[in-house]
C-alpha atoms as a PDB file:
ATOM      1  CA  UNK A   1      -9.324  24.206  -9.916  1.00  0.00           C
ATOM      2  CA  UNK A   2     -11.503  21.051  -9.560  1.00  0.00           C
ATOM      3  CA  UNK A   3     -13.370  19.761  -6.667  1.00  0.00           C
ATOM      4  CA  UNK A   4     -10.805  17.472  -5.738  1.00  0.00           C
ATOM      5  CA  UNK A   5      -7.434  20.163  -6.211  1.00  0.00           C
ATOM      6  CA  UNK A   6      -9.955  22.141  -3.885  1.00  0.00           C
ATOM      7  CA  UNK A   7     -10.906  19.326  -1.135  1.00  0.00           C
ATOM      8  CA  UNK A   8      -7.116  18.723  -0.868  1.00  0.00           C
ATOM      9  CA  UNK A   9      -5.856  22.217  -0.364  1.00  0.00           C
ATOM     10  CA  UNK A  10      -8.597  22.966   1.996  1.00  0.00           C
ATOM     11  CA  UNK A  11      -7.623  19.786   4.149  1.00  0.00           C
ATOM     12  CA  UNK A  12      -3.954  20.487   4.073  1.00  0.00           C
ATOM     13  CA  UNK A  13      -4.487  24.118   5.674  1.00  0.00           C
ATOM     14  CA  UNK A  14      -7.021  22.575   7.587  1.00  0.00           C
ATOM     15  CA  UNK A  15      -3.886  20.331   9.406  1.00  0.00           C
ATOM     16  CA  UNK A  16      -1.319  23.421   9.596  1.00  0.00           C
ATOM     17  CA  UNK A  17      -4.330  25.113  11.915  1.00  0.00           C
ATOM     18  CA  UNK A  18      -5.359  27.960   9.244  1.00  0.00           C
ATOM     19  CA  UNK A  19      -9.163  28.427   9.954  1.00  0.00           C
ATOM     20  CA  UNK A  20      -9.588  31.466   7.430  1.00  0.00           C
ATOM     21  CA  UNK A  21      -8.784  32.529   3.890  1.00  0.00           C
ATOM     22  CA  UNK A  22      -8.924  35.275   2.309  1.00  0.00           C
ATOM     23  CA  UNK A  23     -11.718  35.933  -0.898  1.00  0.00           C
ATOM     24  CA  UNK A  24     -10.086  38.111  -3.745  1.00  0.00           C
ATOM     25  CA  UNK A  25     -11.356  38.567  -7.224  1.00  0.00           C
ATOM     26  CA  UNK A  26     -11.552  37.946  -9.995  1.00  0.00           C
ATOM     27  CA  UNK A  27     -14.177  35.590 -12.355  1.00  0.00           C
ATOM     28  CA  UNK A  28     -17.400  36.518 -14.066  1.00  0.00           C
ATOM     29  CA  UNK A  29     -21.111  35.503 -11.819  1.00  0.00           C
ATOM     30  CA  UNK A  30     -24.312  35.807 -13.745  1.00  0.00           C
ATOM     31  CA  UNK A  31     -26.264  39.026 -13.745  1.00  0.00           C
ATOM     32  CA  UNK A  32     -28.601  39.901 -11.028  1.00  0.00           C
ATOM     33  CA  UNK A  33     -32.020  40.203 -12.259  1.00  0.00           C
ATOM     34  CA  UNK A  34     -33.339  43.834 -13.025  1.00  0.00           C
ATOM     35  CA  UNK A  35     -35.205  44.288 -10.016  1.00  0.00           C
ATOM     36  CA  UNK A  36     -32.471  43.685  -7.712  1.00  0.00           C
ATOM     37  CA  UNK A  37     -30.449  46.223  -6.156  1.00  0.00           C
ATOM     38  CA  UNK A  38     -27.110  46.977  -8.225  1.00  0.00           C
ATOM     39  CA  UNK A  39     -23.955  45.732  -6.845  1.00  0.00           C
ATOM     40  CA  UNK A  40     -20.855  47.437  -6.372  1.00  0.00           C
ATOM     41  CA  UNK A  41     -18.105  46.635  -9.717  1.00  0.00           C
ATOM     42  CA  UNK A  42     -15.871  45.418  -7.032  1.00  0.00           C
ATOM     43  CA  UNK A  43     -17.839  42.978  -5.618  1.00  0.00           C
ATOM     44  CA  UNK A  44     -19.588  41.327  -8.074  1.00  0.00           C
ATOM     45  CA  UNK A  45     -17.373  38.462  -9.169  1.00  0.00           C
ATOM     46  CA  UNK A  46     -14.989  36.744  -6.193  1.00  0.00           C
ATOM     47  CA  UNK A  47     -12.829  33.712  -6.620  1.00  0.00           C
ATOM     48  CA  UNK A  48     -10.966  31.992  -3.346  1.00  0.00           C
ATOM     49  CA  UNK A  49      -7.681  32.348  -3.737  1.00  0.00           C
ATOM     50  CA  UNK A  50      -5.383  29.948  -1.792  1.00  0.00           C
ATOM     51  CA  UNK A  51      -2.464  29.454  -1.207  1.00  0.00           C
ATOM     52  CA  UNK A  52       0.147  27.560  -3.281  1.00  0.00           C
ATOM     53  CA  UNK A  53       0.904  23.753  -1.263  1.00  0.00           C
ATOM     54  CA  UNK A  54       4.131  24.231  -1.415  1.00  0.00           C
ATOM     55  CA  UNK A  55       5.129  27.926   0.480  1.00  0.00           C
ATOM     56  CA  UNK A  56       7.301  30.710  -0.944  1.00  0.00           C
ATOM     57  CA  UNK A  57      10.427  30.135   1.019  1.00  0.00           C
ATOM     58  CA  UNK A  58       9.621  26.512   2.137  1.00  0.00           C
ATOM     59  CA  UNK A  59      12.888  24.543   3.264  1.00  0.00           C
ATOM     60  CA  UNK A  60      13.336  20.789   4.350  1.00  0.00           C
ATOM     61  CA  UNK A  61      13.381  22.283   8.258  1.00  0.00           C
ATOM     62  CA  UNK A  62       9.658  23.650   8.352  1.00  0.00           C
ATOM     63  CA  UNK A  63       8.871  20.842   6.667  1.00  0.00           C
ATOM     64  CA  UNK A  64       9.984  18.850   9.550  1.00  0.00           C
ATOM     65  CA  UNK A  65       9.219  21.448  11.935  1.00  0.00           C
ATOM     66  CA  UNK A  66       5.367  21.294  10.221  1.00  0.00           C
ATOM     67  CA  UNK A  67       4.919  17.366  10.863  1.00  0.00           C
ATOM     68  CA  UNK A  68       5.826  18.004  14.313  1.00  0.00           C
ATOM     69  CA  UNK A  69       5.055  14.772  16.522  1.00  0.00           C
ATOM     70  CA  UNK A  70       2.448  14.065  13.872  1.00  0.00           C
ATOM     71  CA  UNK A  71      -1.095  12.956  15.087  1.00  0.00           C
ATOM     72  CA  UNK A  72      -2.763  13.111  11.661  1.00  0.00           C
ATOM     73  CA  UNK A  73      -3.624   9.532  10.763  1.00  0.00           C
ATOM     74  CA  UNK A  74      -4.024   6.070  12.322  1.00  0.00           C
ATOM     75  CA  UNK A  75       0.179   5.259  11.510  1.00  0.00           C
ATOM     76  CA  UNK A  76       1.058   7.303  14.800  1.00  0.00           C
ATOM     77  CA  UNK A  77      -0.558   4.796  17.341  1.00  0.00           C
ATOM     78  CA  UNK A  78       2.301   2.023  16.613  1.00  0.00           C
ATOM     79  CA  UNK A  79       5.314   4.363  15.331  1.00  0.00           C
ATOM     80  CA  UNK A  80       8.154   4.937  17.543  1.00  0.00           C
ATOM     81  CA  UNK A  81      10.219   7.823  14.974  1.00  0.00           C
ATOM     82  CA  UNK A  82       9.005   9.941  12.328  1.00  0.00           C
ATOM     83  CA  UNK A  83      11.107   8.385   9.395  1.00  0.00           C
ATOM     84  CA  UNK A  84      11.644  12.117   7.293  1.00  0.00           C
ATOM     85  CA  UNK A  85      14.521  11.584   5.053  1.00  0.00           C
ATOM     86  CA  UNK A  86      18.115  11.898   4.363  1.00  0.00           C
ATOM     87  CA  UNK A  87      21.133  12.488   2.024  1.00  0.00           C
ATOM     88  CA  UNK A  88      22.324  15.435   0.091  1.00  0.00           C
ATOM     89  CA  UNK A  89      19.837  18.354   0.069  1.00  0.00           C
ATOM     90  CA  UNK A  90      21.508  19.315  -2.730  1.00  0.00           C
ATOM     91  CA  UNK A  91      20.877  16.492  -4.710  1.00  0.00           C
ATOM     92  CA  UNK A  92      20.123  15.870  -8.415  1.00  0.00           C
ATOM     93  CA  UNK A  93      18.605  12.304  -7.597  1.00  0.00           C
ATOM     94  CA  UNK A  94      15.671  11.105  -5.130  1.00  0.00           C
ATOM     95  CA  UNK A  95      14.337   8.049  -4.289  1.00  0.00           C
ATOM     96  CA  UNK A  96      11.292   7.296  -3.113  1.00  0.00           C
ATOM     97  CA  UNK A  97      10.167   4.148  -1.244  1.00  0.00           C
ATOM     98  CA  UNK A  98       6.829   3.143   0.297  1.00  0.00           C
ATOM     99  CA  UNK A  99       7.324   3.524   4.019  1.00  0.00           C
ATOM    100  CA  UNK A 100       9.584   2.576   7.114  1.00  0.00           C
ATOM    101  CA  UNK A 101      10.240  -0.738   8.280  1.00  0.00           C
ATOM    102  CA  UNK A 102      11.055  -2.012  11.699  1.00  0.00           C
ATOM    103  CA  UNK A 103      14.821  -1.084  11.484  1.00  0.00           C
ATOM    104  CA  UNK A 104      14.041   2.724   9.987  1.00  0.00           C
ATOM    105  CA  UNK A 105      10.895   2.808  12.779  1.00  0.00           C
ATOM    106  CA  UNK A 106      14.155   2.188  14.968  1.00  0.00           C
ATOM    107  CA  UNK A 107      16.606   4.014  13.643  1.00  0.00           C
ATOM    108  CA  UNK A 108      14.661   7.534  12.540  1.00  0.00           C
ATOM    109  CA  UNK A 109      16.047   6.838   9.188  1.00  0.00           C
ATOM    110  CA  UNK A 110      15.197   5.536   5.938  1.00  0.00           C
ATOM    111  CA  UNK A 111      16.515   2.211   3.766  1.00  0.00           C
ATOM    112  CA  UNK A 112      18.734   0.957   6.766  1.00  0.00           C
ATOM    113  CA  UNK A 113      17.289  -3.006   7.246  1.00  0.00           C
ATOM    114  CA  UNK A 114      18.159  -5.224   4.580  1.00  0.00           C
ATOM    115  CA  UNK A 115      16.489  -3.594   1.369  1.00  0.00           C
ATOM    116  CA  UNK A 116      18.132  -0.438   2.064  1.00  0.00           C
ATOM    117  CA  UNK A 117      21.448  -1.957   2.152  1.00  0.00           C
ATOM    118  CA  UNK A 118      20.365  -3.495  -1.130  1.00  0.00           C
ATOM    119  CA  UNK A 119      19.309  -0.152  -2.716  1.00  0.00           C
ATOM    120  CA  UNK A 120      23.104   1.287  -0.963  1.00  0.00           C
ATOM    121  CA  UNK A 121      25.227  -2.088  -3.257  1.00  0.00           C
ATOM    122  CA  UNK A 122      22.269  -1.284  -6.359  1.00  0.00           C
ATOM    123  CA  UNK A 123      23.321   2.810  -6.388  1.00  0.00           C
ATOM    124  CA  UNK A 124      26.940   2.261  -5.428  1.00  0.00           C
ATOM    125  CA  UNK A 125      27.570  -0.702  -7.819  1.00  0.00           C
ATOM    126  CA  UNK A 126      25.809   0.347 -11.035  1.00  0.00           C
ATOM    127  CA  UNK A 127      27.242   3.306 -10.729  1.00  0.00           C
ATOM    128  CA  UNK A 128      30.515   1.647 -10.254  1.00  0.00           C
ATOM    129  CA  UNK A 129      30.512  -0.365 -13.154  1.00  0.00           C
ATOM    130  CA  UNK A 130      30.146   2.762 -15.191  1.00  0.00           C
ATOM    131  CA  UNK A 131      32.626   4.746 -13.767  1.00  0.00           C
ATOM    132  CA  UNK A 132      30.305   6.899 -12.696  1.00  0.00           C
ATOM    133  CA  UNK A 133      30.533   9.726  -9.526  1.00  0.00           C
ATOM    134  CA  UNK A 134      27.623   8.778  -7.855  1.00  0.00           C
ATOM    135  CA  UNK A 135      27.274   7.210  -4.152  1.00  0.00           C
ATOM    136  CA  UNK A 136      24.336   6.654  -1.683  1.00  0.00           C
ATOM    137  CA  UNK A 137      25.081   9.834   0.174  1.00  0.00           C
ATOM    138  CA  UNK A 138      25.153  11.929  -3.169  1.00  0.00           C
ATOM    139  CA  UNK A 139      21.376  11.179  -3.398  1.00  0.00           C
ATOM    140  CA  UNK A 140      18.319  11.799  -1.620  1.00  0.00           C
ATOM    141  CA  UNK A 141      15.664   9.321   0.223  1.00  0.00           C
ATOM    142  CA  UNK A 142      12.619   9.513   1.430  1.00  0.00           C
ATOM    143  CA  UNK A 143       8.794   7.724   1.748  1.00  0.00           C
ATOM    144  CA  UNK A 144       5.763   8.377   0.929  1.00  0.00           C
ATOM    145  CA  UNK A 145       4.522   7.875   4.215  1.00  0.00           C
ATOM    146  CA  UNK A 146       6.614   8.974   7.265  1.00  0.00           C
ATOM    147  CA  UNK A 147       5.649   6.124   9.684  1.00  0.00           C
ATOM    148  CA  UNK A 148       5.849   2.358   9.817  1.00  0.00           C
ATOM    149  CA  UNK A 149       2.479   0.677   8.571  1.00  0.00           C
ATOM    150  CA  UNK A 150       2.169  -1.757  11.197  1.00  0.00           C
ATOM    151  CA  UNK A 151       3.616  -5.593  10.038  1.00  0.00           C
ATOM    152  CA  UNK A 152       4.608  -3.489   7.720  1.00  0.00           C
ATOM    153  CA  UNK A 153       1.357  -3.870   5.333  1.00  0.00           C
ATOM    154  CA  UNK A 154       0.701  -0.948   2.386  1.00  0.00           C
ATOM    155  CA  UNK A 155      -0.164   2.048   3.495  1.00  0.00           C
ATOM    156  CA  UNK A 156      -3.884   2.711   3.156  1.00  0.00           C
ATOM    157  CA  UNK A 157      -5.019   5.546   0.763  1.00  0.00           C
ATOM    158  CA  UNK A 158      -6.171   8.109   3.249  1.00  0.00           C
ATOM    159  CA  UNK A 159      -2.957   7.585   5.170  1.00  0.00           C
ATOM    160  CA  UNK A 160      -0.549   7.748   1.765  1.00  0.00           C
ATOM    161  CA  UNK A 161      -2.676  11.178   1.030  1.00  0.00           C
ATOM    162  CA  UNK A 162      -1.817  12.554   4.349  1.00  0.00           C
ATOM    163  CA  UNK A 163       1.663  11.897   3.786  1.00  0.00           C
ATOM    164  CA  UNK A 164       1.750  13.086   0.508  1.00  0.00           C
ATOM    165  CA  UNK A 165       1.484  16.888   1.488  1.00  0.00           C
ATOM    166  CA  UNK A 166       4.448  16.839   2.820  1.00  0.00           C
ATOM    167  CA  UNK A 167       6.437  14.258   0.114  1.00  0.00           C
ATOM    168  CA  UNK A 168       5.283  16.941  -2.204  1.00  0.00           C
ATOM    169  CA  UNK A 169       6.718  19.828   0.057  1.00  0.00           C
ATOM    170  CA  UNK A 170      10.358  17.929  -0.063  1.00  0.00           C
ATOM    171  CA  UNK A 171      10.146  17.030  -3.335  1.00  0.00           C
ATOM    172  CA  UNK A 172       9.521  20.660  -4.276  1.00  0.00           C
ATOM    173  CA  UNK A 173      11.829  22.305  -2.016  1.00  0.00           C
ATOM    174  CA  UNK A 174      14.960  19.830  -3.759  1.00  0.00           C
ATOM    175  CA  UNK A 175      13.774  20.320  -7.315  1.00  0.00           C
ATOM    176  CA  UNK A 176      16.337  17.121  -8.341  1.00  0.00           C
ATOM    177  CA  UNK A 177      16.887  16.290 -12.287  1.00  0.00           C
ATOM    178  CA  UNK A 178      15.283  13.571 -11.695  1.00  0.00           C
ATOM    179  CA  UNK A 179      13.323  11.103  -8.953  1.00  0.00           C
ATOM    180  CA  UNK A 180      13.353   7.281  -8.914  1.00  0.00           C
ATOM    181  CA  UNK A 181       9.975   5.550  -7.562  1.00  0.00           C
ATOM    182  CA  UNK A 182      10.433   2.339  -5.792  1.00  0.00           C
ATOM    183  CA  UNK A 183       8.084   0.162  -6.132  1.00  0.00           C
ATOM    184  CA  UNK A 184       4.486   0.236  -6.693  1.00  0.00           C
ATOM    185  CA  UNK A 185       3.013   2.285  -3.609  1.00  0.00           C
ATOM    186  CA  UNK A 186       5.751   5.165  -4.693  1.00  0.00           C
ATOM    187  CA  UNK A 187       4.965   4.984  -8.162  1.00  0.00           C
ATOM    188  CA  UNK A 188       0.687   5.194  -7.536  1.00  0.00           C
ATOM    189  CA  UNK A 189       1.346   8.041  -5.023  1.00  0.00           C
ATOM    190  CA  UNK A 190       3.671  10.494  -7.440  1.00  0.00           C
ATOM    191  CA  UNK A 191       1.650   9.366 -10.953  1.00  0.00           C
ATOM    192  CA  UNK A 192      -1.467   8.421  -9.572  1.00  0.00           C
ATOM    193  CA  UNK A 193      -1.557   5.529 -11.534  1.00  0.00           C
ATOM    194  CA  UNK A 194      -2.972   2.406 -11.444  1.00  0.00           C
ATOM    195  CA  UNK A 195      -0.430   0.302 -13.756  1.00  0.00           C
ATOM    196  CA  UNK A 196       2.282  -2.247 -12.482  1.00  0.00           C
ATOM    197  CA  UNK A 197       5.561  -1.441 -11.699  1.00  0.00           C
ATOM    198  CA  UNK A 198       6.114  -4.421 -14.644  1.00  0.00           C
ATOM    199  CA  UNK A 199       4.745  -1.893 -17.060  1.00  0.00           C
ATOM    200  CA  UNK A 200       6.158   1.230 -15.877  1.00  0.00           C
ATOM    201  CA  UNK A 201       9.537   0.692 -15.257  1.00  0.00           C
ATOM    202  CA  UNK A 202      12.437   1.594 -17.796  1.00  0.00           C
ATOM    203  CA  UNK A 203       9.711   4.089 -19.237  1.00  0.00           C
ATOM    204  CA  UNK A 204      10.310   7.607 -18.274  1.00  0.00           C
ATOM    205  CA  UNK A 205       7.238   9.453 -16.552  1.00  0.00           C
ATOM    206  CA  UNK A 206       7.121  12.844 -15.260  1.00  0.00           C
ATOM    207  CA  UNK A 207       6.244  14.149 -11.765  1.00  0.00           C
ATOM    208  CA  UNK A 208       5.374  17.987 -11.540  1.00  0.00           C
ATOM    209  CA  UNK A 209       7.810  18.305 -14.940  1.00  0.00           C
ATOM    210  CA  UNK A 210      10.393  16.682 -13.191  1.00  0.00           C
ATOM    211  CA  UNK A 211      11.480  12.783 -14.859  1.00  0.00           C
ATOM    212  CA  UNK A 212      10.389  10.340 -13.019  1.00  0.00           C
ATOM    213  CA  UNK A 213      11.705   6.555 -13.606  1.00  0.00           C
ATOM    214  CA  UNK A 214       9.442   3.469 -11.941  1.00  0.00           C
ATOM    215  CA  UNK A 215      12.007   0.872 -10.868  1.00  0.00           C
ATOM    216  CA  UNK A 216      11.759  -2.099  -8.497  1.00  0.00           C
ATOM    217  CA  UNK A 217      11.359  -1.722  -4.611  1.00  0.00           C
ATOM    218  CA  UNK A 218      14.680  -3.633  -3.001  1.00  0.00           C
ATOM    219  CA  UNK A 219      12.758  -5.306  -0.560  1.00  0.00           C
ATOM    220  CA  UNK A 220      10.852  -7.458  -4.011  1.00  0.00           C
ATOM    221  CA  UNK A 221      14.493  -8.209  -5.179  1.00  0.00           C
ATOM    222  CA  UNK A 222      15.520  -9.536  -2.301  1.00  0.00           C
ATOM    223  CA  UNK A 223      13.057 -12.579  -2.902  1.00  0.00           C
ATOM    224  CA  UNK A 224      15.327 -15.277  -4.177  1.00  0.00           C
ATOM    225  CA  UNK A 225      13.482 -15.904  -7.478  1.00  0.00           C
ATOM    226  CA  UNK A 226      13.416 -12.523  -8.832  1.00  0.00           C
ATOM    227  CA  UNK A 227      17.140 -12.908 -10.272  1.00  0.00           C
ATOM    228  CA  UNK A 228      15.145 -11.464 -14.040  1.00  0.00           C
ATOM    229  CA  UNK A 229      13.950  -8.287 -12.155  1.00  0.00           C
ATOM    230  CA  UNK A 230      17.401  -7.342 -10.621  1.00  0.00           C
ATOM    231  CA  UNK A 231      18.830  -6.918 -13.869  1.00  0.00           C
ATOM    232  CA  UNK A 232      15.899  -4.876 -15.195  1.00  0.00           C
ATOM    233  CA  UNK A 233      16.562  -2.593 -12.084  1.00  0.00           C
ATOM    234  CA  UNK A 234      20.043  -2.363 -12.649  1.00  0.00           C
ATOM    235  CA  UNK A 235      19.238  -1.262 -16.456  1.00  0.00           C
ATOM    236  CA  UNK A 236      16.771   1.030 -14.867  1.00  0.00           C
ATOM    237  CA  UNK A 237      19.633   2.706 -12.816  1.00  0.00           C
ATOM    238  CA  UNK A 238      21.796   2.611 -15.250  1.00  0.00           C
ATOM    239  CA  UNK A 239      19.053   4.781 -17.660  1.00  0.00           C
ATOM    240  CA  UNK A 240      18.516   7.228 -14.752  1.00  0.00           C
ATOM    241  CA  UNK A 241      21.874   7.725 -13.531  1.00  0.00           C
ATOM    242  CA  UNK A 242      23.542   8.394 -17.129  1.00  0.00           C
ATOM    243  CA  UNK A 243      20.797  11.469 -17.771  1.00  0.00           C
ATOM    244  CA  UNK A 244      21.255  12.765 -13.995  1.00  0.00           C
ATOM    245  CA  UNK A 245      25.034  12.632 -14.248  1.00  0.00           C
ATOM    246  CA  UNK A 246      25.562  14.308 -18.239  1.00  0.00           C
ATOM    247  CA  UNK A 247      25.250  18.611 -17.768  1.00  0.00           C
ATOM    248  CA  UNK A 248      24.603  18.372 -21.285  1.00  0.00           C
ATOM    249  CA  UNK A 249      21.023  16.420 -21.373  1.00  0.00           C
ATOM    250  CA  UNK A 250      17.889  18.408 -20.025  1.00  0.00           C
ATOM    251  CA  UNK A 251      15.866  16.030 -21.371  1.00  0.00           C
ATOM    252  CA  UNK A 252      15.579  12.139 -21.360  1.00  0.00           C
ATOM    253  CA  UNK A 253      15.835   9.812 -24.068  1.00  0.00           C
END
């Protein structure tokens, strides 16, 4: 485990109020020099063992019931709902945006303003045109941060890592065939990349094994002058819904 892996565990725990772990071996230490006094066989090599960030059992409810009326970072002071997620907990697709806006801040809900009636006409009509059984409420959605930035600027890094204990919780507890990244702050926080969502999109990428396709955030197509971009997203959609939708492909093209 490196430094980092470690730092993030430890601060995760650290905001679920553990205090304590427990040591457990295994892992070779250097000898003691000759002159010291011999160790007992059970002691002499320890490793921390922690555990695993997503917990044995974990459900969509204690993740909800974990955030609680989150204090953790600096997004709480103008928030006025905790913006979880929705849809089918059952589902083989999930999206992931950036954050709430002022109508999901409102509503406790995510994509309800403008863009997420866009991203509602982009899943419902792509799939339409291919005849294919797939609606908004057949899918999952969610953020990677749970409350609204305030003017609705990019989350900040500290605040999108925060967040991202429990976006990994969800995504982990739904296990979908595949998740959709919307936009650039989605696609940085699940790859941890630094590339364009110009690059990355129509590519397939993987999250935790899971395929990941880098598409457009609806609130960028809404702009008047990206007519271009709407029909790469609606080829993106088109890629990602045909895999998520044939039992017979485990694997993307």
């Amino acid at each position: 485990m490196s430094a980092e892996e470690l730092r993030r565990h430890l601060e995760y725990f650290q905001d679920l109020g553990i205090r304590e772990l427990n040591i457990a071996k295994p892992g070779p230490i250097q000898p003691l020099p000759a002159a010291a006094k011999p160790i007992p066989e059970e002691t002499k090599s320890m490793e921390l063992i922690l555990p695993p960030l997503a917990p044995a059992g974990d459900t969509l409810a204690r993740i909800r019931e974990d955030i609680g009326d989150c204090k953790r970072c600096r997004l709480c002071q103008e928030r006025k709902s905790i913006v979880f997620g929705s849809g089918n907990e059952r589902a083989r697709l999930v999206f992931v945006g950036e954050g709430p806006g002022a109508d999901e801040d409102e509503q406790g809900l995510p994509f309800v303003g403008r863009a997420g009636q866009l991203l509602t006409q982009m899943i419902d009509g792509t799939a339409a045109k291919d005849n294919l059984p797939l609606r908004r409420e057949d899918v999952y959605i969610c953020n990677v941060v749970k409350c609204r930035p305030p003017e609705n600027r990019t989350p900040q890094p500290d605040e999108m890592e925060m967040c991202g204990q429990f976006l990994y919780r969800q995504l982990m507890v739904l296990q979908p065939k595949a998740i959709c990244a919307l936009g650039a702050t989605a696609a940085k926080a699940l790859l941890n990349s630094k590339e364009g969502v110009t690059k990355m999109r129509g590519n397939w990428q993987r999250w935790n094994g899971i395929p990941l396709m880098v598409t457009y955030h609806p609130s960028y197509l809404l702009r008047a002058y990206n007519a271009e971009a709407k029909k790469e997203a609606w080829l993106d959609l088109r890629k990602l819904f045909h895999f998520v939708l044939d039992p017979a492909r485990t694997e993307p093209e």
